[in-house]
C-alpha atoms as a PDB file:
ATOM      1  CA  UNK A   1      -8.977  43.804 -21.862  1.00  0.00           C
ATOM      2  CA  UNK A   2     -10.606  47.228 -21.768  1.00  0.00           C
ATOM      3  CA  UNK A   3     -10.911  46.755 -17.902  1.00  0.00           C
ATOM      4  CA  UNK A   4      -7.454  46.564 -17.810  1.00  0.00           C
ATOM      5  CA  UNK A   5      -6.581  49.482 -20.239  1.00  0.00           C
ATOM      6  CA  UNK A   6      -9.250  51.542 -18.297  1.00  0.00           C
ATOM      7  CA  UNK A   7      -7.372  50.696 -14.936  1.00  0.00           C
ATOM      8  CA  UNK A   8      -3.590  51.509 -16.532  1.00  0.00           C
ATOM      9  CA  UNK A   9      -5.239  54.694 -17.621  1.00  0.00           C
ATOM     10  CA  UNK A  10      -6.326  55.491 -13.897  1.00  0.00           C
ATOM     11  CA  UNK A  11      -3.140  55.587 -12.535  1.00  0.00           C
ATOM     12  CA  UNK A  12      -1.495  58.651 -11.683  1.00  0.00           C
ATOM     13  CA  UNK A  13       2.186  59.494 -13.870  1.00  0.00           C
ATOM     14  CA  UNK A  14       5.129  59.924 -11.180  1.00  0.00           C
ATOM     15  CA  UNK A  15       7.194  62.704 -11.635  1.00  0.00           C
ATOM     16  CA  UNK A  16      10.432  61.017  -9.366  1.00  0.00           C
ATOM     17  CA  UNK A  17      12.665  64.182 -10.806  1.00  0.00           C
ATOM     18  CA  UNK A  18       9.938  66.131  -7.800  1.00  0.00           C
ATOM     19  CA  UNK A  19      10.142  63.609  -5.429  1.00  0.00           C
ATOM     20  CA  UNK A  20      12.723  64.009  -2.098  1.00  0.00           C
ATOM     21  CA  UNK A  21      15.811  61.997  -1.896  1.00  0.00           C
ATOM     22  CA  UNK A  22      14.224  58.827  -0.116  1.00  0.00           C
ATOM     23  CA  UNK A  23      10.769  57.914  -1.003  1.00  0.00           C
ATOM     24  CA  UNK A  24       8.304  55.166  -0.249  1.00  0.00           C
ATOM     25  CA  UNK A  25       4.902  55.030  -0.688  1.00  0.00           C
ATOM     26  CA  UNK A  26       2.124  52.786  -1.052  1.00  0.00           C
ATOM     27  CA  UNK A  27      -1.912  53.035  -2.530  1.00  0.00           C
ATOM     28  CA  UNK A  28      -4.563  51.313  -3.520  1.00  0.00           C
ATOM     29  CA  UNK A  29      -7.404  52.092  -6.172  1.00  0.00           C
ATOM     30  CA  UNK A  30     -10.619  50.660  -7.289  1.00  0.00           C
ATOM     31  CA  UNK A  31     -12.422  51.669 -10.831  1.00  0.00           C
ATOM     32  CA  UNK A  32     -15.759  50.315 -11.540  1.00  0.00           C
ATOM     33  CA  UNK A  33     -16.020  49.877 -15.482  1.00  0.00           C
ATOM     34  CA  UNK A  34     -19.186  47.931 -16.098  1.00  0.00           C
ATOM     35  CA  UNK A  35     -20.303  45.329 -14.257  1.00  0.00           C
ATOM     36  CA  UNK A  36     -16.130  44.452 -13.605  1.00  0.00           C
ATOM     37  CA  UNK A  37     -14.266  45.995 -10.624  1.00  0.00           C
ATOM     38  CA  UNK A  38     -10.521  47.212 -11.516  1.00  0.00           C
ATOM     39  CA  UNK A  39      -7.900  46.976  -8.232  1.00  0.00           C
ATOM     40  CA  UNK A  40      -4.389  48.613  -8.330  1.00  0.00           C
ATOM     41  CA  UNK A  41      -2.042  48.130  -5.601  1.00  0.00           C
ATOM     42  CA  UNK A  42       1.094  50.870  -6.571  1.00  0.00           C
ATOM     43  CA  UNK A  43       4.565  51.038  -4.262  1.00  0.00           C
ATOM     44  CA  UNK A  44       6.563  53.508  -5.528  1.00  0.00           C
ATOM     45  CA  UNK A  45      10.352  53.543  -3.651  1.00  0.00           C
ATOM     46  CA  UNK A  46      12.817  56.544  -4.390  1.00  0.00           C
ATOM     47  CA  UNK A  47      16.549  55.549  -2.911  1.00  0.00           C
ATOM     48  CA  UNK A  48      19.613  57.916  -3.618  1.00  0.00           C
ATOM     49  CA  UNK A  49      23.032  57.243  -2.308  1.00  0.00           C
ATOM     50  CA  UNK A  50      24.794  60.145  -0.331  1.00  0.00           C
ATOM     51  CA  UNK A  51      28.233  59.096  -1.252  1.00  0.00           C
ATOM     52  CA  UNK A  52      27.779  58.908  -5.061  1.00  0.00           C
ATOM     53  CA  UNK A  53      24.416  60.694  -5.945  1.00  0.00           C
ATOM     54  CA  UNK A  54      23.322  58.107  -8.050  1.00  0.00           C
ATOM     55  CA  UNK A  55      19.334  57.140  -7.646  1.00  0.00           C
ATOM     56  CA  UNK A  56      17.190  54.213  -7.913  1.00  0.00           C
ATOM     57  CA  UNK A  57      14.107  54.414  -8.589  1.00  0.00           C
ATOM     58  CA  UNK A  58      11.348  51.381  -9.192  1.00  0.00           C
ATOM     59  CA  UNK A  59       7.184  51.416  -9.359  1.00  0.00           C
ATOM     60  CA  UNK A  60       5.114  48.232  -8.956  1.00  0.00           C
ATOM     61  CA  UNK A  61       1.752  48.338 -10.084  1.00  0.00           C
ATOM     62  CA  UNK A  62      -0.298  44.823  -8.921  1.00  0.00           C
ATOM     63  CA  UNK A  63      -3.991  45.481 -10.910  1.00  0.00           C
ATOM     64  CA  UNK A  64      -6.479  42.325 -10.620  1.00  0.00           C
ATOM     65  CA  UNK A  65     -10.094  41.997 -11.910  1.00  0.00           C
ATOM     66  CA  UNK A  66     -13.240  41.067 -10.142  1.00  0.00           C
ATOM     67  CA  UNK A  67     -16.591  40.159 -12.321  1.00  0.00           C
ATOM     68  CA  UNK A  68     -19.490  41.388 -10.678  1.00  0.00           C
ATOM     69  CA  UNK A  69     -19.968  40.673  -6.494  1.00  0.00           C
ATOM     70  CA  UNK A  70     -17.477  37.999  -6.896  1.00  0.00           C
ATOM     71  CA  UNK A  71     -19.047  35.234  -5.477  1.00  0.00           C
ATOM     72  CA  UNK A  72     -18.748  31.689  -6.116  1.00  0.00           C
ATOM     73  CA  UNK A  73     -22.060  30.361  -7.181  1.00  0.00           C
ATOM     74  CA  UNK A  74     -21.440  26.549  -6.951  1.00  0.00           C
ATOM     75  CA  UNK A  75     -23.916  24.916  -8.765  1.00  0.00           C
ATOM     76  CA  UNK A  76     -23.013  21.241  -7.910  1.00  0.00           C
ATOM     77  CA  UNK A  77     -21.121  19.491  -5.396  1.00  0.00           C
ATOM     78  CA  UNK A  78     -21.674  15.813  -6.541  1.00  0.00           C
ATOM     79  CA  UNK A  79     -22.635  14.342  -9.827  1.00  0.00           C
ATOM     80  CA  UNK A  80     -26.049  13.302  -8.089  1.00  0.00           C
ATOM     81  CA  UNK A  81     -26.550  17.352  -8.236  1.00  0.00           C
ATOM     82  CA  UNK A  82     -26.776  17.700 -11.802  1.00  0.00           C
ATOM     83  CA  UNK A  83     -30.210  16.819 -13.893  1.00  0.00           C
ATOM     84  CA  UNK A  84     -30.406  13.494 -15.877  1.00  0.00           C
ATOM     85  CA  UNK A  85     -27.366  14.166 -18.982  1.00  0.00           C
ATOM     86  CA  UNK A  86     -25.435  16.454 -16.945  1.00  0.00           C
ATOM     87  CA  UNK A  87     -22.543  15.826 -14.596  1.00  0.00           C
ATOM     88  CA  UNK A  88     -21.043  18.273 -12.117  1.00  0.00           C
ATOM     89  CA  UNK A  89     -17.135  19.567 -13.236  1.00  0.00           C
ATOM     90  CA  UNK A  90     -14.968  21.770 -11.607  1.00  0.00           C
ATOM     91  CA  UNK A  91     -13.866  24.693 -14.272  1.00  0.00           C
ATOM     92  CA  UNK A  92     -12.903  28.410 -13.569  1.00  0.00           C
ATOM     93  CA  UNK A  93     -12.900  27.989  -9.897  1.00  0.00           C
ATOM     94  CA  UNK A  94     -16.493  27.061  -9.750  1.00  0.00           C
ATOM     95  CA  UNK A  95     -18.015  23.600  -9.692  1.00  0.00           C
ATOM     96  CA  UNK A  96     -20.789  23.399 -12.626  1.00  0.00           C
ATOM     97  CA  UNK A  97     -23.362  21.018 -13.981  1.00  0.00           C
ATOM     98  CA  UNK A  98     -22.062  19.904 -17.835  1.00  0.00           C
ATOM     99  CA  UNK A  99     -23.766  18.377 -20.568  1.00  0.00           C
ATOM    100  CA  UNK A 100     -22.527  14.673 -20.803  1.00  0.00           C
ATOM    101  CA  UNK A 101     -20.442  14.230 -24.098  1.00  0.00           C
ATOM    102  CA  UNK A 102     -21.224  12.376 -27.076  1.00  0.00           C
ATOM    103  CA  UNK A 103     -19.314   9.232 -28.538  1.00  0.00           C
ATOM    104  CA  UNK A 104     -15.416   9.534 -28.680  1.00  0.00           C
ATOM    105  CA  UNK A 105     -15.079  12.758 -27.346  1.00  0.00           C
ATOM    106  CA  UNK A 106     -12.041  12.961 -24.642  1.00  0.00           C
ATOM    107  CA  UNK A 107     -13.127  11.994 -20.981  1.00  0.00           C
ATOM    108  CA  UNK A 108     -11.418  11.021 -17.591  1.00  0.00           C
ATOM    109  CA  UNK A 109     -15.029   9.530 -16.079  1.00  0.00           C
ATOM    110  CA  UNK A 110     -17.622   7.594 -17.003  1.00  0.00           C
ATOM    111  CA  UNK A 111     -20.187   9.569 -15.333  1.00  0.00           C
ATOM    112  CA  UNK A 112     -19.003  12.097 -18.391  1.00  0.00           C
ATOM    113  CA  UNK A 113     -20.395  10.267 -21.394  1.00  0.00           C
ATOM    114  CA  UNK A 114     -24.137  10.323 -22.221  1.00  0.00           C
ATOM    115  CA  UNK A 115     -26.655   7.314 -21.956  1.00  0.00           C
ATOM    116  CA  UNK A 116     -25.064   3.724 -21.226  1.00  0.00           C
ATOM    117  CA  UNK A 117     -21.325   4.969 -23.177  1.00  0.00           C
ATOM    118  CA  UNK A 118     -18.529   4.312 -20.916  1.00  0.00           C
ATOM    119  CA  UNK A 119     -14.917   5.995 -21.028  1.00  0.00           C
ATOM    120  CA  UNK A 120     -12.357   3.684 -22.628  1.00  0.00           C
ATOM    121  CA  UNK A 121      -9.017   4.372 -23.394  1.00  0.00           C
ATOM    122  CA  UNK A 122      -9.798   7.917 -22.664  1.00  0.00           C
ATOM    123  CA  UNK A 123     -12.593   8.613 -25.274  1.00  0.00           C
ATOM    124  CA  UNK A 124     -16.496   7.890 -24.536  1.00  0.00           C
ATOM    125  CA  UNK A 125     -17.483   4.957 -26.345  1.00  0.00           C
ATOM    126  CA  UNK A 126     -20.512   2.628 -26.635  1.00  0.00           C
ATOM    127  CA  UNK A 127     -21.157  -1.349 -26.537  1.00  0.00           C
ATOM    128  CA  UNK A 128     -18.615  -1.227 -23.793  1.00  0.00           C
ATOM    129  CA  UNK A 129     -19.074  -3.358 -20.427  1.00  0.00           C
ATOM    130  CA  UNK A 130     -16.516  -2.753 -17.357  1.00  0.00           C
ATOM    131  CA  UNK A 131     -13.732  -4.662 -16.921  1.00  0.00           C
ATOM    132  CA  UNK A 132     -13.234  -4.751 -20.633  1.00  0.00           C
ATOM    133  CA  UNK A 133      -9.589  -3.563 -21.929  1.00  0.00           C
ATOM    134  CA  UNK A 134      -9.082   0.574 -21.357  1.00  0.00           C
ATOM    135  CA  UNK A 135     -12.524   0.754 -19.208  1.00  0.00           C
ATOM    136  CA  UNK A 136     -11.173   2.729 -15.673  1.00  0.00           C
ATOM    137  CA  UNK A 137     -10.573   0.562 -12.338  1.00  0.00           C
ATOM    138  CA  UNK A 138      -9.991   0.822  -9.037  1.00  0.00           C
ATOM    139  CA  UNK A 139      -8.641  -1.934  -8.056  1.00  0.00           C
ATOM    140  CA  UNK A 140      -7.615  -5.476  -9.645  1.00  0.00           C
ATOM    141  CA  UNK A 141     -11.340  -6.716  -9.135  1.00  0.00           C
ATOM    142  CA  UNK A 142     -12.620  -4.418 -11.562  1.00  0.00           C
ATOM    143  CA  UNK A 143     -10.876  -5.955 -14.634  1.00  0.00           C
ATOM    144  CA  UNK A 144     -11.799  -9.266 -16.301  1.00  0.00           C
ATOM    145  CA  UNK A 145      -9.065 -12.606 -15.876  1.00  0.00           C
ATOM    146  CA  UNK A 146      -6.242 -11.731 -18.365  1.00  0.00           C
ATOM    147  CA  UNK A 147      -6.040  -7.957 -17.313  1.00  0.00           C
ATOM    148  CA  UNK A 148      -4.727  -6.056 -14.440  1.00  0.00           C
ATOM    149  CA  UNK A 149      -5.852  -2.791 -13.257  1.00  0.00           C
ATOM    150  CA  UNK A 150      -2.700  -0.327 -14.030  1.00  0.00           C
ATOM    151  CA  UNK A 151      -1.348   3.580 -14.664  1.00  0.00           C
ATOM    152  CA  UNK A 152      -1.353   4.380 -18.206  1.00  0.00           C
ATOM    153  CA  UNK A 153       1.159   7.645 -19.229  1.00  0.00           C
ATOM    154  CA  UNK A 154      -1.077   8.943 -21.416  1.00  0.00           C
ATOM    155  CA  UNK A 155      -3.819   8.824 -18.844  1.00  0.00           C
ATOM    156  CA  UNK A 156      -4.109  10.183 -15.888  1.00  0.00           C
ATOM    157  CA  UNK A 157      -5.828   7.748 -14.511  1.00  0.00           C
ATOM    158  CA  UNK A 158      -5.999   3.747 -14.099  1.00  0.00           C
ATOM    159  CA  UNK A 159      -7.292   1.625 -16.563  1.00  0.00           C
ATOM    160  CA  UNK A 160      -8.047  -2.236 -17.060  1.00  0.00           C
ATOM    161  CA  UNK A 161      -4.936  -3.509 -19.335  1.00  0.00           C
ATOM    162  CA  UNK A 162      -4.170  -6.774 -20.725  1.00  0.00           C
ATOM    163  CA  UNK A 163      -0.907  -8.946 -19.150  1.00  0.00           C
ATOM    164  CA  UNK A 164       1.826  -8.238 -21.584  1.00  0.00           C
ATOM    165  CA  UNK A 165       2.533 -10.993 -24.108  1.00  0.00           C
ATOM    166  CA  UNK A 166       6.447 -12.151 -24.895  1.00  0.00           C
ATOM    167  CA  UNK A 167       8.685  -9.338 -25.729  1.00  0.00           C
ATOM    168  CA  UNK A 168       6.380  -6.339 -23.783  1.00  0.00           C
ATOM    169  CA  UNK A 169       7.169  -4.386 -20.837  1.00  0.00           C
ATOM    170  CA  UNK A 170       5.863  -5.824 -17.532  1.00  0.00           C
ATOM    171  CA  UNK A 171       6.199  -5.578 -13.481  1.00  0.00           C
ATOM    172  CA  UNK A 172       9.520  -6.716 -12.285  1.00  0.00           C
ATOM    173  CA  UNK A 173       9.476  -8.038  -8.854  1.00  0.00           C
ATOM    174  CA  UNK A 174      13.220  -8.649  -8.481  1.00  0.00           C
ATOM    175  CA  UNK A 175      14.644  -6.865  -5.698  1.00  0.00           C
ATOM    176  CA  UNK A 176      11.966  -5.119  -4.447  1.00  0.00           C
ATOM    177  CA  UNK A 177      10.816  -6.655  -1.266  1.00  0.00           C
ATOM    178  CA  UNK A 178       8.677  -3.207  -0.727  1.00  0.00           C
ATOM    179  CA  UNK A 179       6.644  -3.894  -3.825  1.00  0.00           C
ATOM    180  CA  UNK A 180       5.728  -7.452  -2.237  1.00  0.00           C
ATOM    181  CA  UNK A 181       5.082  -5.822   1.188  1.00  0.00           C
ATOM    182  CA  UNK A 182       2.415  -3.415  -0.423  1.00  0.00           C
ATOM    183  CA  UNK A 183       0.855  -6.200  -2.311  1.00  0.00           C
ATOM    184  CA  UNK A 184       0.069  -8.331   0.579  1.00  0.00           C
ATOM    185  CA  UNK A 185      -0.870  -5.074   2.709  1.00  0.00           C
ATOM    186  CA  UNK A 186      -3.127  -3.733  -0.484  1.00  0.00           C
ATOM    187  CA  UNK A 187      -3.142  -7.019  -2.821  1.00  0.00           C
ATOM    188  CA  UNK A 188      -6.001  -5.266  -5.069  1.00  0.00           C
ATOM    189  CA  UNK A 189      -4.273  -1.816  -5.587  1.00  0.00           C
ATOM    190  CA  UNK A 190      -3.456  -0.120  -8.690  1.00  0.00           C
ATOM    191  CA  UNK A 191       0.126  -1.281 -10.310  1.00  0.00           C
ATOM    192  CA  UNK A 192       1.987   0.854 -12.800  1.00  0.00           C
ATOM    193  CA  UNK A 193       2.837  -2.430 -14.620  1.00  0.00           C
ATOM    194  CA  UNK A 194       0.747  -6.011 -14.928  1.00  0.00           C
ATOM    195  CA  UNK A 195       2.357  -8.708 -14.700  1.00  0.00           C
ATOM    196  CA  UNK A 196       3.050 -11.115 -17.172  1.00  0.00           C
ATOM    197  CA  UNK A 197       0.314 -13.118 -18.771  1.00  0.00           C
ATOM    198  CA  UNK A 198       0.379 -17.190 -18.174  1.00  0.00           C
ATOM    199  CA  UNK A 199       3.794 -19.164 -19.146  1.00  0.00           C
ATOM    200  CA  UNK A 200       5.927 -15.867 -18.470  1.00  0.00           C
ATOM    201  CA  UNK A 201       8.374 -14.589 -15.889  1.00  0.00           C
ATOM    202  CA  UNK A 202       9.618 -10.954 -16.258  1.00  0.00           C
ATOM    203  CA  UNK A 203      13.085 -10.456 -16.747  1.00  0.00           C
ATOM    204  CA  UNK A 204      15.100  -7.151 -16.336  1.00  0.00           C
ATOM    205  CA  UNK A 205      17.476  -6.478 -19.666  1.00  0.00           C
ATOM    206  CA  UNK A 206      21.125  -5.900 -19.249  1.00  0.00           C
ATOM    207  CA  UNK A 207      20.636  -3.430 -22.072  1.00  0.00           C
ATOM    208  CA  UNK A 208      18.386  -1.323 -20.530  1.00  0.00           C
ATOM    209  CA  UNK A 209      16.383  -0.156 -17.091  1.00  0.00           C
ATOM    210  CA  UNK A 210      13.279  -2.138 -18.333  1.00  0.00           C
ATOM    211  CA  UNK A 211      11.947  -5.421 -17.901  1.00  0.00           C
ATOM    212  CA  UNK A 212      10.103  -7.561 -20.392  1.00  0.00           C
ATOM    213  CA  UNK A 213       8.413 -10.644 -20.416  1.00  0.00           C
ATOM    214  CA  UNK A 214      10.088 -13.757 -21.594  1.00  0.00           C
ATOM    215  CA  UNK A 215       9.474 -17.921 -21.955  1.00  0.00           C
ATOM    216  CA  UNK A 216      10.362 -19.146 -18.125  1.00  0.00           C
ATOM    217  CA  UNK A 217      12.232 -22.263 -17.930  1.00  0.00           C
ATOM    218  CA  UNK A 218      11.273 -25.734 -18.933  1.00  0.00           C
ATOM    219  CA  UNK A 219      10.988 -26.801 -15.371  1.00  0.00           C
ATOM    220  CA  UNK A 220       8.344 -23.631 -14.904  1.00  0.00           C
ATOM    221  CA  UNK A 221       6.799 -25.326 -18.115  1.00  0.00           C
ATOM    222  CA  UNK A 222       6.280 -28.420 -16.827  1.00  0.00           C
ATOM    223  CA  UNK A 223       4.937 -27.453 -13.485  1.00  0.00           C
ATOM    224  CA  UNK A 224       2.349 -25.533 -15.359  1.00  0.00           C
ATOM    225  CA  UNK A 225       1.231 -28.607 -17.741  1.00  0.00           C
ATOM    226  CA  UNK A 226       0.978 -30.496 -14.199  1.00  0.00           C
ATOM    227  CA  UNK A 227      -1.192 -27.755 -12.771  1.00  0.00           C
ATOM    228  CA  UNK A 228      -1.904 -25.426 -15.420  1.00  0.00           C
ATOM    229  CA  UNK A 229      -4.864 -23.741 -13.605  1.00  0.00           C
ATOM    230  CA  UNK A 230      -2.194 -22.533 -11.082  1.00  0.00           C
ATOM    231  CA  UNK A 231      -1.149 -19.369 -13.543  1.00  0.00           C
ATOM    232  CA  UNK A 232      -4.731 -19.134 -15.181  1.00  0.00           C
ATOM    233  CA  UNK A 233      -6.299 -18.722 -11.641  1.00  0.00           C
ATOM    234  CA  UNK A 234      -2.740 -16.507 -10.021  1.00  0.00           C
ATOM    235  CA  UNK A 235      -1.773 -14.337 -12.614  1.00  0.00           C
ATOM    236  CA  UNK A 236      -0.297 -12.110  -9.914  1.00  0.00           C
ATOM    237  CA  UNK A 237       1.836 -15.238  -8.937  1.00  0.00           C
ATOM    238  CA  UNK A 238       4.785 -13.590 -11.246  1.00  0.00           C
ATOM    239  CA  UNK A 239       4.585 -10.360  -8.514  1.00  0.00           C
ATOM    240  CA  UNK A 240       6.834 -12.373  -5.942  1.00  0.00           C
ATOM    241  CA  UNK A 241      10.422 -12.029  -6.326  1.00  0.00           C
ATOM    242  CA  UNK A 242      12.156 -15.377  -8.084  1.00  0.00           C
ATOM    243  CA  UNK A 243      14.446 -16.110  -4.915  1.00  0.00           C
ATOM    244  CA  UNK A 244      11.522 -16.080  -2.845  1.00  0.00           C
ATOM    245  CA  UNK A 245       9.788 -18.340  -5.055  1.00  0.00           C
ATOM    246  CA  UNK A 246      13.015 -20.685  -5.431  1.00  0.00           C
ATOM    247  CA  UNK A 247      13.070 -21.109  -1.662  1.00  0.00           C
ATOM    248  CA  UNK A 248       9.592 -22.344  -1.476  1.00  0.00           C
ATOM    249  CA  UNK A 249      10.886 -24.474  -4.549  1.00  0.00           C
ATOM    250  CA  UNK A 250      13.735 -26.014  -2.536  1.00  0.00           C
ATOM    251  CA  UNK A 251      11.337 -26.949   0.083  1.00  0.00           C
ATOM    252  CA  UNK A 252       9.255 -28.667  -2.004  1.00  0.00           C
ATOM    253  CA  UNK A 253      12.259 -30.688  -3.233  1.00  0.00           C
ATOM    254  CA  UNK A 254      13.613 -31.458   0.517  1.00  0.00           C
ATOM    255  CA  UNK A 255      10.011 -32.994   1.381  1.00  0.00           C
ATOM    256  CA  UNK A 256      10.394 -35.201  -1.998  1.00  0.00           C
ATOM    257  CA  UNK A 257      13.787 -36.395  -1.006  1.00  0.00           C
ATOM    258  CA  UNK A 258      12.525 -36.914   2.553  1.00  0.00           C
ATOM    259  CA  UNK A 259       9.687 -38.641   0.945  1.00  0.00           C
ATOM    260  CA  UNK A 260      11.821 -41.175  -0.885  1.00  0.00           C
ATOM    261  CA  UNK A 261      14.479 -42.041   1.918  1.00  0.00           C
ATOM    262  CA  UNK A 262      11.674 -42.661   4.416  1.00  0.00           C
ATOM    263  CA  UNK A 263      10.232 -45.530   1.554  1.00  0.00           C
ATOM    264  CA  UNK A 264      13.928 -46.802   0.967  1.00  0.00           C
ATOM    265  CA  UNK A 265      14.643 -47.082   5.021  1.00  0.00           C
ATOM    266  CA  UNK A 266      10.861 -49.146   5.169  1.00  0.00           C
ATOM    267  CA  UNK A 267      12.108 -51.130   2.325  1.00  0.00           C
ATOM    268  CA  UNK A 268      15.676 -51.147   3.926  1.00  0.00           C
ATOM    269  CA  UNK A 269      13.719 -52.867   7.395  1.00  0.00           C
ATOM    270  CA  UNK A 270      11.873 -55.309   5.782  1.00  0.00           C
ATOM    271  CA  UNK A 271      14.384 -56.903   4.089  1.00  0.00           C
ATOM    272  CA  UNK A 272      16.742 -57.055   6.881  1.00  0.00           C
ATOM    273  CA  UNK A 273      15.359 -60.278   7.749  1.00  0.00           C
ATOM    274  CA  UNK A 274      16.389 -61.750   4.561  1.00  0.00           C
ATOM    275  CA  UNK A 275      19.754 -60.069   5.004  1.00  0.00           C
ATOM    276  CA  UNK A 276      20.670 -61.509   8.206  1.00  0.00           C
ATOM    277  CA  UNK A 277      19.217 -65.366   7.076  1.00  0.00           C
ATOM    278  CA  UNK A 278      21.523 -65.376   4.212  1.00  0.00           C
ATOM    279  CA  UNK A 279      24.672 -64.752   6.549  1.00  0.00           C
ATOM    280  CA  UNK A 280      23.430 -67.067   8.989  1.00  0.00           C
ATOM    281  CA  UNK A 281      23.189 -69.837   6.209  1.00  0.00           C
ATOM    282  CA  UNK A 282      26.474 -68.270   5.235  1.00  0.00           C
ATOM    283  CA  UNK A 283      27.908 -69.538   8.510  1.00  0.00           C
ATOM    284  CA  UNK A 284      26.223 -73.047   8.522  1.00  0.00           C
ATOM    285  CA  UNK A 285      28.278 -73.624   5.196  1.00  0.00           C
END
């Protein structure tokens, strides 16, 4: 502050009253006060109209602060950098070694909280083990079954969540053939939704631009108690669109039918024997 005062002091009043008509000028001042270097950049523009007389006039002072030589003195480019219960942060244009912080202080990486604590849910906690709910992820093999790895809006970064339960906002894959595209491109990336957890589809509400999870039909039901490792081992399953899922559905259905009409046509030849021995008795009466 008294840098700045010092510098505003430096500069020279403008009498414009003694300056001619039209006027431009630029300069540029430095003022050493202590170990902090003071720099002023001043324009100063005088414009008068010939018609009217009238006069503009207009100063801009730009004044800026360097401490010391400024140089950058980066102490750390990588967390390896830093002693044992330090990590290396970015702050005030320099990158610096930190003391690691102590249980439930705020954090954004684990390499930020001291001894074996990991960041959870945003705050350094201990008797945590990746994977668990709120540890951070990078992708979906991170987390533990029953989670996804997914954006959280009040974190900036990803953390392991649980698959929503009836009634709570989910991924819905409806319509969005670009979402499916990714996740066969990038099937372990980072979603800004999970899915729904086993026994649920997610449905979009007509009420609203947000999807929640609901109870899928009885026939879904039943195919689960047939198979119901399927959902258990696929969570992710629920990511393909419902019409894409129905077609593979139908075809399921079509080899069943085809199934059944190829027994009844072998049952349908082996009794034509039979068939034709009854009319041929038929025509000896």
């Amino acid at each position: 502050m008294e840098a700045e005062e010092e510098g505003a002091k430096k500069l020279s009043e403008v009498n414009f009253e003694n300056l001619p008509p039209t006027y431009h000028n630029e300069s540029n001042t430095e003022t050493r006060i202590g170990n902090k270097t003071v720099q002023t950049h001043q324009e100063i523009d005088k414009v008068t109209d010939n018609k009217t007389g009238s006069t503009i006039y207009s100063e801009t002072v730009i004044t800026s602060i360097k401490d010391g030589e400024n140089k950058r003195n980066h102490e750390c480019i990588i967390d390896e950098d830093c002693e044992t219960g330090k990590y290396c942060q970015f702050s005030s244009f320099e990158y610096k070694c930190q003391l690691c912080k102590t249980q439930h202080t705020h954090c954004s990486r684990d390499v930020e909280c001291c001894g074996d604590q990991l960041c959870v849910w945003g705050e350094c906690r201990k008797a945590a083990s990746k994977g668990e709910n709120g540890t951070i992820c990078e992708n979906q093999h991170d987390c533990n079954p029953g989670m996804c790895c997914a954006f959280q809006k009040e974190l900036l970064f990803p953390v392991c969540t649980p698959l929503p339960e009836e009634g709570e906002p989910c991924h819905d894959p409806s319509n969005r053939l670009l979402n499916l595209i990714t996740w066969e491109l990038e099937p372990d990336g980072v979603l800004e939704r999970c899915p729904c957890a086993s026994g649920l589809i997610c449905q979009p509400q007509s009420h609203s631009m947000m999807s929640v999870c609901e109870l899928s039909s009885s026939e879904t039901r039943n195919n689960e108690k047939e198979d119901p490792l399927i959902m258990d081992e696929m969570p992710f399953l629920s990511l393909i669109p419902r019409d894409i899922l129905s077609d593979y559905e139908e075809s399921s259905v079509i080899q069943e039918v085809r199934k059944e009409l190829e027994s009844l046509e072998d049952q349908t030849g082996l009794k034509e024997p039979d068939s034709g021995h009854d009319l041929f008795l038929g025509d000896e009466i």
